[in-house]
Protein backbone atom coordinates (compact mmCIF):
# COMPACT_ATOMS: atom_id res chain seq x y z
CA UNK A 1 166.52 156.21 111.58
CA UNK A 2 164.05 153.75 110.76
CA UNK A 3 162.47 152.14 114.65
CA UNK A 4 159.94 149.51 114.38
CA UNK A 5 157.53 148.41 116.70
CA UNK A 6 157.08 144.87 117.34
CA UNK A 7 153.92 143.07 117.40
CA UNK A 8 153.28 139.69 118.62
CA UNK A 9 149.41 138.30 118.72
CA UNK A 10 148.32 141.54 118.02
CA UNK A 11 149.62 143.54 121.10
CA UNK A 12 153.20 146.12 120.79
CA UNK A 13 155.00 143.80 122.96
CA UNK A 14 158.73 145.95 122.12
CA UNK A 15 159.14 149.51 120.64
CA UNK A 16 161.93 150.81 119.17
CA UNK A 17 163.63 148.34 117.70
CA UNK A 18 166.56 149.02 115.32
CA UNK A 19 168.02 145.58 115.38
CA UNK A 20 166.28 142.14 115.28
CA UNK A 21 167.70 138.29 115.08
CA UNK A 22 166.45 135.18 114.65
CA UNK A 23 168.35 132.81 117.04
CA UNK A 24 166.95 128.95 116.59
CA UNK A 25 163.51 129.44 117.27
CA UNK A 26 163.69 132.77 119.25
CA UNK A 27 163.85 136.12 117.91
CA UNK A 28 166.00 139.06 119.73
CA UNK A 29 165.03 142.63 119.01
CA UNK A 30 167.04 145.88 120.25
CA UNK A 31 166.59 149.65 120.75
CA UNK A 32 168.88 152.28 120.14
CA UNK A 33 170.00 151.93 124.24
CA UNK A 34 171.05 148.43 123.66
CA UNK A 35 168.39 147.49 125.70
CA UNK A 36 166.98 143.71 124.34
CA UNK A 37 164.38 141.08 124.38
CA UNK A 38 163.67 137.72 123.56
CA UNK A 39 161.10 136.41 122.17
CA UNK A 40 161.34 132.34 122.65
CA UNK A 41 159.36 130.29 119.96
CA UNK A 42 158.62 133.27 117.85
CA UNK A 43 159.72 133.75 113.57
CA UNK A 44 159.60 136.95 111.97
CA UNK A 45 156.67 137.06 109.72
CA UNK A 46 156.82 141.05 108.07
CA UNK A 47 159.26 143.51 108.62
CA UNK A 48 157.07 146.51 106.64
CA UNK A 49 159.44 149.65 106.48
CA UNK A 50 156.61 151.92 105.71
CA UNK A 51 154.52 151.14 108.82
CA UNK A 52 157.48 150.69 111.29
CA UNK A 53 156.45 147.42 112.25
CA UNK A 54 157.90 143.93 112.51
CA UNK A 55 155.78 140.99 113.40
CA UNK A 56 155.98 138.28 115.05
CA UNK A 57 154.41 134.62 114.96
CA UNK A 58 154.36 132.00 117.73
CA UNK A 59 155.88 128.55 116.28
CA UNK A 60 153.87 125.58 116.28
CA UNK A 61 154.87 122.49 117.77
């Protein structure tokens, strides 16, 4: 199974991820557990399946 980390300015801010949303302007990520987060004024910028990543970009307003 393919688990991404998720990157955010840089930093691994969520690892594990095998499910990701874009809600509005937020963007929910889940592990395997079910356990989630949300990441409020945030769009997916790369998902790259090779490096297991998926970041993350802070909209501006």
């Amino acid at each position: 199974m393919c688990e991404f980390k998720v990157i955010l300015e840089g930093n691994t801010v969520f690892k594990d991820a095998v499910y990701a949303k874009v809600d509005g302007a937020n963007v929910i990520v889940k592990d395997i557990l079910g356990d989630l987060e949300e990441f409020n004024n945030c769009r997916i910028i790369e998902v790259n399946v090779n490096a297991q990543r998926l970041i993350l970009s802070r909209i501006k307003k």
